[in-house]
Structures are given as C-alpha cells and as structure tokens.
PDB file of N, CA and C in Angstrom:
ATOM      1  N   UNK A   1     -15.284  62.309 -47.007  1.00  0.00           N
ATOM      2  CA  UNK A   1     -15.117  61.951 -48.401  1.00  0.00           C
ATOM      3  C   UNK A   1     -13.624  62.018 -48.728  1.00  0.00           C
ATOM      4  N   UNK A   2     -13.128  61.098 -49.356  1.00  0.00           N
ATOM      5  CA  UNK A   2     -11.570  61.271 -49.903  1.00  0.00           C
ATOM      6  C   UNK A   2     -11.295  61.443 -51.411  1.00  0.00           C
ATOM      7  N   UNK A   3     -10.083  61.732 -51.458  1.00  0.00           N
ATOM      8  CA  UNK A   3      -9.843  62.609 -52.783  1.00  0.00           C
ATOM      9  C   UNK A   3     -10.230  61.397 -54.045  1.00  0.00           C
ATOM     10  N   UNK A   4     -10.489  60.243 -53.609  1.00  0.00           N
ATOM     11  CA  UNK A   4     -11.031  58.926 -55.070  1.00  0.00           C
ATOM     12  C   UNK A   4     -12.280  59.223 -55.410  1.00  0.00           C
ATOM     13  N   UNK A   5     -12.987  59.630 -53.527  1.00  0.00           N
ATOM     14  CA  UNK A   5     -14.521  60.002 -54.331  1.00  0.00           C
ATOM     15  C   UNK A   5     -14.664  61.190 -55.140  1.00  0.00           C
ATOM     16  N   UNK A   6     -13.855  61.943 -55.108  1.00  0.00           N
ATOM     17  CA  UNK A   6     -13.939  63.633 -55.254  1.00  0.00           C
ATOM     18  C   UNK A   6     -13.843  63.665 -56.702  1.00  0.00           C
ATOM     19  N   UNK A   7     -12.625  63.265 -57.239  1.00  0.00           N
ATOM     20  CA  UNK A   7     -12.725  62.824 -58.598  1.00  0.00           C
ATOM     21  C   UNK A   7     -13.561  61.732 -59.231  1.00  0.00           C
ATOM     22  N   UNK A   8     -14.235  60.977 -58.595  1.00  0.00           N
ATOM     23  CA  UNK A   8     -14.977  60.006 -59.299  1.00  0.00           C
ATOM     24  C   UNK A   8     -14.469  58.867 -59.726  1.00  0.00           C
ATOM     25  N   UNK A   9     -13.001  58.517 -58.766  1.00  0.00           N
ATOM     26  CA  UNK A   9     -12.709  57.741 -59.386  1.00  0.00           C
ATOM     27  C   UNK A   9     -12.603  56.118 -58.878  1.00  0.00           C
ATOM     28  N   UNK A  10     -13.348  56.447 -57.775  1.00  0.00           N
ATOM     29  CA  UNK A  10     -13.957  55.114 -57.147  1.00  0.00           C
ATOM     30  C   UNK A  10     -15.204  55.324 -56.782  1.00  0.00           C
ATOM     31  N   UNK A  11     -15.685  54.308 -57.634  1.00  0.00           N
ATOM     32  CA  UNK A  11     -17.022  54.037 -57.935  1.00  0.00           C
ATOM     33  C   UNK A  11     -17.922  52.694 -57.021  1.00  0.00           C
ATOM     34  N   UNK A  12     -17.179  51.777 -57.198  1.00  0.00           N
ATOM     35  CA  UNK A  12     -17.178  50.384 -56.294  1.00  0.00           C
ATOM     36  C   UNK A  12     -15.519  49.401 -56.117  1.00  0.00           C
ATOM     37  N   UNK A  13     -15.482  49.057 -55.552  1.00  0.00           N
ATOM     38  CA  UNK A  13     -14.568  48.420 -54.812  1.00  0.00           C
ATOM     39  C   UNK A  13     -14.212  46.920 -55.792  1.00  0.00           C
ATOM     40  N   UNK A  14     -12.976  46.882 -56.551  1.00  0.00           N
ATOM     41  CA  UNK A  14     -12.980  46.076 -57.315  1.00  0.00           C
ATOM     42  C   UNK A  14     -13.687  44.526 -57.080  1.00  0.00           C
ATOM     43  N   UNK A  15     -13.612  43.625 -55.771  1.00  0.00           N
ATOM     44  CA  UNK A  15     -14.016  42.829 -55.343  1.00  0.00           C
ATOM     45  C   UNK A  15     -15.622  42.626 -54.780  1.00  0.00           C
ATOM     46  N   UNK A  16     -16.364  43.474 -54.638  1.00  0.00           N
ATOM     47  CA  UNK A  16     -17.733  44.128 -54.504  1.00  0.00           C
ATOM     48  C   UNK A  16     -18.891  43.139 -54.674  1.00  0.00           C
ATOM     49  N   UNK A  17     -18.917  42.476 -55.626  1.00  0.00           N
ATOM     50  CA  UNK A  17     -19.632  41.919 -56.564  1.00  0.00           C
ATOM     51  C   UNK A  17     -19.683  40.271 -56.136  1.00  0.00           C
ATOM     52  N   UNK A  18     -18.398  40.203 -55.694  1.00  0.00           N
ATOM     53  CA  UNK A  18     -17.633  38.723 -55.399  1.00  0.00           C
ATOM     54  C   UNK A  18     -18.333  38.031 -54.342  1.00  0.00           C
ATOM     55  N   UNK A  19     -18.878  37.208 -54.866  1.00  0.00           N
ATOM     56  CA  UNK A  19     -19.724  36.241 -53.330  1.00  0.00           C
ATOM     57  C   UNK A  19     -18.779  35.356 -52.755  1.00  0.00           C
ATOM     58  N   UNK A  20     -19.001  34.643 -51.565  1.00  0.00           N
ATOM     59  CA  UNK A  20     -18.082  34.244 -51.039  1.00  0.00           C
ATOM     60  C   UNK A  20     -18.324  32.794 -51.118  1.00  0.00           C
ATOM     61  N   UNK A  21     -17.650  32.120 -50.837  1.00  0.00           N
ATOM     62  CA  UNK A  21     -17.808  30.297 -51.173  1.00  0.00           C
ATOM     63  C   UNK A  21     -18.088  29.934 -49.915  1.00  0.00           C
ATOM     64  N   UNK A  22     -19.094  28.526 -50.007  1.00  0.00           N
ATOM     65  CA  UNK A  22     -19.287  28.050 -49.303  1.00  0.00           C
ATOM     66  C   UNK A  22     -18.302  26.731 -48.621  1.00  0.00           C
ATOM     67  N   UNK A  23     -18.271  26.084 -47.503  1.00  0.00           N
ATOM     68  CA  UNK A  23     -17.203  25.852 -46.732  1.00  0.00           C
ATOM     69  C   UNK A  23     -17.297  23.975 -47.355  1.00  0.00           C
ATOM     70  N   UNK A  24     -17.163  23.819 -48.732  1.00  0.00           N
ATOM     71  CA  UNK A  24     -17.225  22.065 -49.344  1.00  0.00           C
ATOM     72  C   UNK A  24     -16.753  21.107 -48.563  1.00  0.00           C
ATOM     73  N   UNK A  25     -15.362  21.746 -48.991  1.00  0.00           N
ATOM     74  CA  UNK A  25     -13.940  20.871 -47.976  1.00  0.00           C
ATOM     75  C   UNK A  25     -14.451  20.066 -46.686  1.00  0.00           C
ATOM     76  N   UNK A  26     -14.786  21.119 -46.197  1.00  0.00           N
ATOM     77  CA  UNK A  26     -14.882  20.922 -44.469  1.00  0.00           C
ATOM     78  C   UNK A  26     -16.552  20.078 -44.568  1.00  0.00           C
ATOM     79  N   UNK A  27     -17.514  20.612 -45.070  1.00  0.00           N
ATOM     80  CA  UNK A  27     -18.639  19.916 -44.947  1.00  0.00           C
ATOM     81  C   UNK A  27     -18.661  18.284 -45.389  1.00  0.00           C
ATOM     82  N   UNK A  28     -17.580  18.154 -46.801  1.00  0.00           N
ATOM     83  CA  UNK A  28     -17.762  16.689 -46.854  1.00  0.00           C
ATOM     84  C   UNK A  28     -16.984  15.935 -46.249  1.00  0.00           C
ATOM     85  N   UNK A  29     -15.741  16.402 -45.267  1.00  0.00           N
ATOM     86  CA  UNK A  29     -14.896  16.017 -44.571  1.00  0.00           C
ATOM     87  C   UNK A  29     -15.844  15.171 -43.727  1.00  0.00           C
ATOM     88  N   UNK A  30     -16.537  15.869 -42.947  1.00  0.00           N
ATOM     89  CA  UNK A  30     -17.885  15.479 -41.903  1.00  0.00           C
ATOM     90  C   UNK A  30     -18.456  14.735 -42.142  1.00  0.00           C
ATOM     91  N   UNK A  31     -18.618  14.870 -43.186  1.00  0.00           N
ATOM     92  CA  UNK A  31     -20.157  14.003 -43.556  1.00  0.00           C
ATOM     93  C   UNK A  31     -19.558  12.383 -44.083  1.00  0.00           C
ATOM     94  N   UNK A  32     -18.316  12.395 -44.431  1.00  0.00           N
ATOM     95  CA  UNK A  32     -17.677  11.255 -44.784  1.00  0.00           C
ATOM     96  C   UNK A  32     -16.955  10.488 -43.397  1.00  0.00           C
ATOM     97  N   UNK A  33     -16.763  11.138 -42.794  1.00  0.00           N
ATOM     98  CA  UNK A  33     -16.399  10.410 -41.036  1.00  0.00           C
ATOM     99  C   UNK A  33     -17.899   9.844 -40.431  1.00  0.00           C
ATOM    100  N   UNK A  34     -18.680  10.469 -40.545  1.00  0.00           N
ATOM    101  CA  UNK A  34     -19.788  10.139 -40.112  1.00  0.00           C
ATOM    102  C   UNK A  34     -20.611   8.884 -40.864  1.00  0.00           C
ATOM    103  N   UNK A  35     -20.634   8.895 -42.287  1.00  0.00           N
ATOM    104  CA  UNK A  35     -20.961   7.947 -43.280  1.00  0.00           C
ATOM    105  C   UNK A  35     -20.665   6.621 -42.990  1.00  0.00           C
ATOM    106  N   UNK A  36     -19.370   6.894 -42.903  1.00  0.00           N
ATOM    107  CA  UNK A  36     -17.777   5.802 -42.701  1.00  0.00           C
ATOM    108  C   UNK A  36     -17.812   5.295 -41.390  1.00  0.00           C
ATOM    109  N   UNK A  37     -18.865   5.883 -40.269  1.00  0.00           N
ATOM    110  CA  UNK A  37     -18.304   5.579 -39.188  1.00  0.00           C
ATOM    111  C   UNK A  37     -16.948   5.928 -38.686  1.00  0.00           C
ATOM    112  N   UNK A  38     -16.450   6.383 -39.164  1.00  0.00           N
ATOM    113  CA  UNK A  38     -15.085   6.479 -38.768  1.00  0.00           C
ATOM    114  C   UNK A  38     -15.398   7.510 -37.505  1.00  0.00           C
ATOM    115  N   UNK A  39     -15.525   8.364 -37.194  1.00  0.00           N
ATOM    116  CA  UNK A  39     -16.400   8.940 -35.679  1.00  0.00           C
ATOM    117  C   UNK A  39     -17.953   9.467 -35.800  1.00  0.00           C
ATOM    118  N   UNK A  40     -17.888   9.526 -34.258  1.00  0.00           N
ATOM    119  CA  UNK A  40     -19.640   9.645 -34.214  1.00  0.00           C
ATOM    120  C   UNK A  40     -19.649  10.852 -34.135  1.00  0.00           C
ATOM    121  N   UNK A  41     -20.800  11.005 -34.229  1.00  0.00           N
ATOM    122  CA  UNK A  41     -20.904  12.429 -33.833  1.00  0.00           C
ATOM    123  C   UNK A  41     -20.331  13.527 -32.673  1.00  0.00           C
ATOM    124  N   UNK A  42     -20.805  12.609 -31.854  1.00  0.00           N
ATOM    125  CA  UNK A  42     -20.434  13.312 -30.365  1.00  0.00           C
ATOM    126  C   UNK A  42     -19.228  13.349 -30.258  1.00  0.00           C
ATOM    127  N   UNK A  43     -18.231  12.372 -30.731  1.00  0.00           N
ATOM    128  CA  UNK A  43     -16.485  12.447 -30.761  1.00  0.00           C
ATOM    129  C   UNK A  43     -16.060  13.793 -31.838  1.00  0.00           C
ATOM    130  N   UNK A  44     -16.948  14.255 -32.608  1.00  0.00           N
ATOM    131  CA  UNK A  44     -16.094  15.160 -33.423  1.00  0.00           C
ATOM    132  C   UNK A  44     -16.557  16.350 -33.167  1.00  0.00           C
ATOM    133  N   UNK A  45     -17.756  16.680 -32.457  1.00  0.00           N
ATOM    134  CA  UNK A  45     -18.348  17.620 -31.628  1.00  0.00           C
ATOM    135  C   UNK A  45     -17.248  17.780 -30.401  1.00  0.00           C
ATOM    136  N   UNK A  46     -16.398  16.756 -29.685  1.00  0.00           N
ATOM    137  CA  UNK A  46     -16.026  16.879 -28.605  1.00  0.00           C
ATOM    138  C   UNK A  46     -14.505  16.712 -29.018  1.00  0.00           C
ATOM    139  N   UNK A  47     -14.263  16.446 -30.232  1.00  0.00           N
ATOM    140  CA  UNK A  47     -12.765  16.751 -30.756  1.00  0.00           C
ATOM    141  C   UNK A  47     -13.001  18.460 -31.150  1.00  0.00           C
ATOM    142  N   UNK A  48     -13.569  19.067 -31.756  1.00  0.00           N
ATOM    143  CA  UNK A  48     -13.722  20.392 -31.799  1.00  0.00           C
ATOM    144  C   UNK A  48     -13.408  20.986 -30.610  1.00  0.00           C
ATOM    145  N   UNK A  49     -14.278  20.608 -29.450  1.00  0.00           N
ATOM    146  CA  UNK A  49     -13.936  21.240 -27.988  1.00  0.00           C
ATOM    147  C   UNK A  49     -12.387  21.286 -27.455  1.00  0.00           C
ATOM    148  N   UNK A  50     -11.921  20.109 -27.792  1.00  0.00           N
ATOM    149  CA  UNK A  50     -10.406  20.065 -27.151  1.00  0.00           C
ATOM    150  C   UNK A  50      -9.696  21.143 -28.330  1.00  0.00           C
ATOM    151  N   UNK A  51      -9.830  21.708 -29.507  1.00  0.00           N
ATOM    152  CA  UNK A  51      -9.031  22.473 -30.090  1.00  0.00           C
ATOM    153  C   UNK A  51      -9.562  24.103 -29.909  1.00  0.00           C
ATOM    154  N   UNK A  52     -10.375  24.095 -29.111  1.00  0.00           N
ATOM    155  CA  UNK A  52     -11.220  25.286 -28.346  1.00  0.00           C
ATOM    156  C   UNK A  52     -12.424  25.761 -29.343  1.00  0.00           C
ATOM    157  N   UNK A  53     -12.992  25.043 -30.038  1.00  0.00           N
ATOM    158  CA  UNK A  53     -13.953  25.588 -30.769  1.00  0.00           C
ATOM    159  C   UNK A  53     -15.297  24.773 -29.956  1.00  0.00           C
ATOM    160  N   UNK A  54     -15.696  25.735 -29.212  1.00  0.00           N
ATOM    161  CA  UNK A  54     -16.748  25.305 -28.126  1.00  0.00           C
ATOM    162  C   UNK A  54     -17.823  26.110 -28.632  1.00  0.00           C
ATOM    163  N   UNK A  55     -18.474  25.328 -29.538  1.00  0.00           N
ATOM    164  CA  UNK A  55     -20.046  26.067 -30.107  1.00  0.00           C
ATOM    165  C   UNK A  55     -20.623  25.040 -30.130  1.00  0.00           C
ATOM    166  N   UNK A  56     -22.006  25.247 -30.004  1.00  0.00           N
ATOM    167  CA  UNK A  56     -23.306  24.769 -30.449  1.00  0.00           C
ATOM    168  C   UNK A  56     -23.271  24.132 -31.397  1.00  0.00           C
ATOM    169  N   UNK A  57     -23.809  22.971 -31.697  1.00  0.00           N
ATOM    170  CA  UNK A  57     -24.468  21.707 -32.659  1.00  0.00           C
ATOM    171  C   UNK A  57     -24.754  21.983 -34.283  1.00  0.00           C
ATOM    172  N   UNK A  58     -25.706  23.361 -33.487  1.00  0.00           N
ATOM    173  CA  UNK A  58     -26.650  23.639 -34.383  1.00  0.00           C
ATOM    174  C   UNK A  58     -25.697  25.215 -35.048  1.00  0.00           C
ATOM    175  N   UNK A  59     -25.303  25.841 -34.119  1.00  0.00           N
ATOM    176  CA  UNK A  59     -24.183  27.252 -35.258  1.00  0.00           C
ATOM    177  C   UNK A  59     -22.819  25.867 -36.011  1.00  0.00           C
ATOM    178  N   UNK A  60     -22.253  24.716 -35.408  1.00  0.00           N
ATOM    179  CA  UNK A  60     -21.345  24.313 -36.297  1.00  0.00           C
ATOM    180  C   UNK A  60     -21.991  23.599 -37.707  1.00  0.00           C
ATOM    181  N   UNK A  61     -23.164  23.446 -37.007  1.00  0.00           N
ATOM    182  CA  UNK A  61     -24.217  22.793 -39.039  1.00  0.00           C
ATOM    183  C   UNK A  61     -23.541  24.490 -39.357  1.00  0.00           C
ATOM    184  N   UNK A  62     -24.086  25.298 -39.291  1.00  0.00           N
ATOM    185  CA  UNK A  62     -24.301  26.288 -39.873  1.00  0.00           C
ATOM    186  C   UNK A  62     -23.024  26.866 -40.517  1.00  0.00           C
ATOM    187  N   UNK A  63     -22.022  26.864 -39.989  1.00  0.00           N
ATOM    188  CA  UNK A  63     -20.916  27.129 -39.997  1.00  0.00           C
ATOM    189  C   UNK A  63     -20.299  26.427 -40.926  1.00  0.00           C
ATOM    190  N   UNK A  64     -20.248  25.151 -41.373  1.00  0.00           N
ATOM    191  CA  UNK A  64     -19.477  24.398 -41.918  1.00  0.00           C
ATOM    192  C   UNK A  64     -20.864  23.693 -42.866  1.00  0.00           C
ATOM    193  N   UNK A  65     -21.850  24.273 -42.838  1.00  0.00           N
ATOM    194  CA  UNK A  65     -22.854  24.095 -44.618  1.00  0.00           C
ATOM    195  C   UNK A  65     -23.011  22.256 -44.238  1.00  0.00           C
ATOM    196  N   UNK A  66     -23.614  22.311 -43.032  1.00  0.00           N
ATOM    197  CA  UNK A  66     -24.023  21.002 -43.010  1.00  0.00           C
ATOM    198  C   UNK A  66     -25.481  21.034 -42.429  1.00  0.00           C
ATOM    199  N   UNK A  67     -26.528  20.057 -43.155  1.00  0.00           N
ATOM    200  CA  UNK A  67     -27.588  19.664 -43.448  1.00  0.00           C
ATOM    201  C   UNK A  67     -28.298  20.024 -41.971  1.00  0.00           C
ATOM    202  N   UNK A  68     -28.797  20.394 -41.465  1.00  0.00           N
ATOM    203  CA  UNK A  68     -29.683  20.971 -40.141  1.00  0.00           C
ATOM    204  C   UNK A  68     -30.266  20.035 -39.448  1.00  0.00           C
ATOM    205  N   UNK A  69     -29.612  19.826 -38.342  1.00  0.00           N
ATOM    206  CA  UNK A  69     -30.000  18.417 -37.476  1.00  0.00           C
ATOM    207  C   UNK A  69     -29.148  17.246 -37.443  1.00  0.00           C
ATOM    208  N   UNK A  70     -27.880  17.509 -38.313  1.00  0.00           N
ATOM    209  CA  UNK A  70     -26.934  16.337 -38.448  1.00  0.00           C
ATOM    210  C   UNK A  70     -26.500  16.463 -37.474  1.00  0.00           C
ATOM    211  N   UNK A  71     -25.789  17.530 -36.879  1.00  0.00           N
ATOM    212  CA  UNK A  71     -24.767  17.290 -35.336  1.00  0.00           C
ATOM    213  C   UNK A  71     -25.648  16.836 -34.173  1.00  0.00           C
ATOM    214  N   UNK A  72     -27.199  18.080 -34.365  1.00  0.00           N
ATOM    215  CA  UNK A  72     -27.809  18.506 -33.176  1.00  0.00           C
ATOM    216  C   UNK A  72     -28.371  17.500 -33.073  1.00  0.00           C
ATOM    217  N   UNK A  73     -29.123  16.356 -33.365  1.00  0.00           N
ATOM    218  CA  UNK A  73     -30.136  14.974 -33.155  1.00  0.00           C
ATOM    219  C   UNK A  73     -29.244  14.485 -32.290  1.00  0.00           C
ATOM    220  N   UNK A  74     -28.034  13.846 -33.083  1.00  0.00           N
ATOM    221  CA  UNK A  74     -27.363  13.294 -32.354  1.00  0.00           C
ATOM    222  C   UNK A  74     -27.160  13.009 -30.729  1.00  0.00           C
ATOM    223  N   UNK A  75     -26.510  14.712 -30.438  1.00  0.00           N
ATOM    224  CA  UNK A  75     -26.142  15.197 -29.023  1.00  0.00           C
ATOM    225  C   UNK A  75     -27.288  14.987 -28.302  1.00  0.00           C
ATOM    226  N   UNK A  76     -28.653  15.360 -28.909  1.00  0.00           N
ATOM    227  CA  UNK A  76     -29.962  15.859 -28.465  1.00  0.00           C
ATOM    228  C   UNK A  76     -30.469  14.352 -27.637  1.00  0.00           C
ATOM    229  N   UNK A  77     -29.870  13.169 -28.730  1.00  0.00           N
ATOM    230  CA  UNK A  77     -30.453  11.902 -27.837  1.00  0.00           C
ATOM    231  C   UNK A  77     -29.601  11.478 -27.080  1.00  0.00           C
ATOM    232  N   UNK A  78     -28.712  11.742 -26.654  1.00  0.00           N
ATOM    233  CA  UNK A  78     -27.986  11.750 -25.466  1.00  0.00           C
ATOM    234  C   UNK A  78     -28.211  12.141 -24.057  1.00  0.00           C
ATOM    235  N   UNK A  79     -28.948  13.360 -24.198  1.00  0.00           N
ATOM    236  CA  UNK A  79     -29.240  13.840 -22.861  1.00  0.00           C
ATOM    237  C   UNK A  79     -30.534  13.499 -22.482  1.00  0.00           C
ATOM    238  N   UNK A  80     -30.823  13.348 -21.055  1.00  0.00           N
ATOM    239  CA  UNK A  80     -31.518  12.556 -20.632  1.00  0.00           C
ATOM    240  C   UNK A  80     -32.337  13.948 -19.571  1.00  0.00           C
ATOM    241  N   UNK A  81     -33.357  13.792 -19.338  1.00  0.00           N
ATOM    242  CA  UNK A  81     -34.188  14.565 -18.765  1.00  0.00           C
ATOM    243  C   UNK A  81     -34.501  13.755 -17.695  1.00  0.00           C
ATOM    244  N   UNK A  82     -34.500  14.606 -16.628  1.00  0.00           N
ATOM    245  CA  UNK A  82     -35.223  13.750 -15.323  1.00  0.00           C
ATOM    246  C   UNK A  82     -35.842  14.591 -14.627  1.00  0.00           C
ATOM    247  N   UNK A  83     -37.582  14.185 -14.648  1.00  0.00           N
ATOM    248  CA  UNK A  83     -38.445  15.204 -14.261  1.00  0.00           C
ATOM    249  C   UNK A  83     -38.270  15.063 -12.260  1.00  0.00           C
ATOM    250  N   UNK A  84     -38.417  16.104 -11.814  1.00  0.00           N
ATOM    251  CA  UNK A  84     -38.022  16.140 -10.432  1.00  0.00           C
ATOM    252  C   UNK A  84     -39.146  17.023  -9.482  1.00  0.00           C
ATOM    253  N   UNK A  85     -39.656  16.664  -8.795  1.00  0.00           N
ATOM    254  CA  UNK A  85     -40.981  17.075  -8.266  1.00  0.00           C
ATOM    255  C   UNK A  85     -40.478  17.389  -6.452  1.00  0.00           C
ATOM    256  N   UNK A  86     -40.056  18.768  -6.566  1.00  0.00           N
ATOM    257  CA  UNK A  86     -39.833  19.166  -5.169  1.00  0.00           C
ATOM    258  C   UNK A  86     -40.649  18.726  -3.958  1.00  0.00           C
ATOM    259  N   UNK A  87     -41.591  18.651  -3.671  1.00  0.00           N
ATOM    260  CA  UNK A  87     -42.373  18.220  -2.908  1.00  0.00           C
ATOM    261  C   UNK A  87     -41.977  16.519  -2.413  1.00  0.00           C
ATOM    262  N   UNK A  88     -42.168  16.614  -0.972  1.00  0.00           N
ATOM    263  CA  UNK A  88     -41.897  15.563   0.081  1.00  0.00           C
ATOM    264  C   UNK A  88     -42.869  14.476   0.598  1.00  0.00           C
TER     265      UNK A  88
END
C-alpha cells in the first residue's frame, strides 16, 4: 500500500473510466481500397507482410474493426486443397 492509499487520497485513477476508441481511420482506409479496387485483398494482406506485420486474416479483421470474413474469404478461396490418398 502507498502513502495515496493511506490517506485516501487516491481513490481511482483519473483516466479509469475512459474507454478506448475504436481503430475508424485504419478500418475505412481498407475498406475504401478494397471498394475502389484499388488493391485486393491478398495484396494488402501481403503488403502488411513485407512491413513485418505477419498475422492472420481473421486477428487483422479484428484488429483494425473490420467486418468478419472481409480479409479471411478472400485468402480462404485461394487455397486449393488436394486430397492425396497414400496408397499405391
């Protein structure tokens, strides 16, 4: 305990209360390249990578307050599955 609590004279932490904002800027940045065409998805997923922000589809929706499934569909129809049956 320190001498603010002792006297009573911190009670809560002036900023306490203060919620934090959500990330606008950056979400409609996205969503207006994408609109616009101006890049696809996968180019701004893979422009992220070259500035070292190497995450997931689905934590950068999350991250930057974008709509759930906007990055990840995308990438998702890209990859291609090829079923492979060991046997000779």
């Amino acid at each position: 305990m320190n001498e603010m609590d002792k006297k009573g004279w911190l009670i809560e932490e002036p900023l306490d209360k203060m919620k934090g904002s959500s990330p606008t800027y950056l979400k409609r940045a996205v969503e207006l390249l994408i609109e616009n065409k101006i890049m696809s998805v996968n180019s701004i997923v893979s422009s992220l990578e070259e500035f070292g922000i190497n995450l997931y589809p689905e934590d950068l929706e999350l991250l930057m307050g974008l709509k759930k499934g906007l990055l990840s569909q995308e990438v998702n129809k890209k990859s291609k599955v090829i079923k492979f049956d060991g046997k000779k």
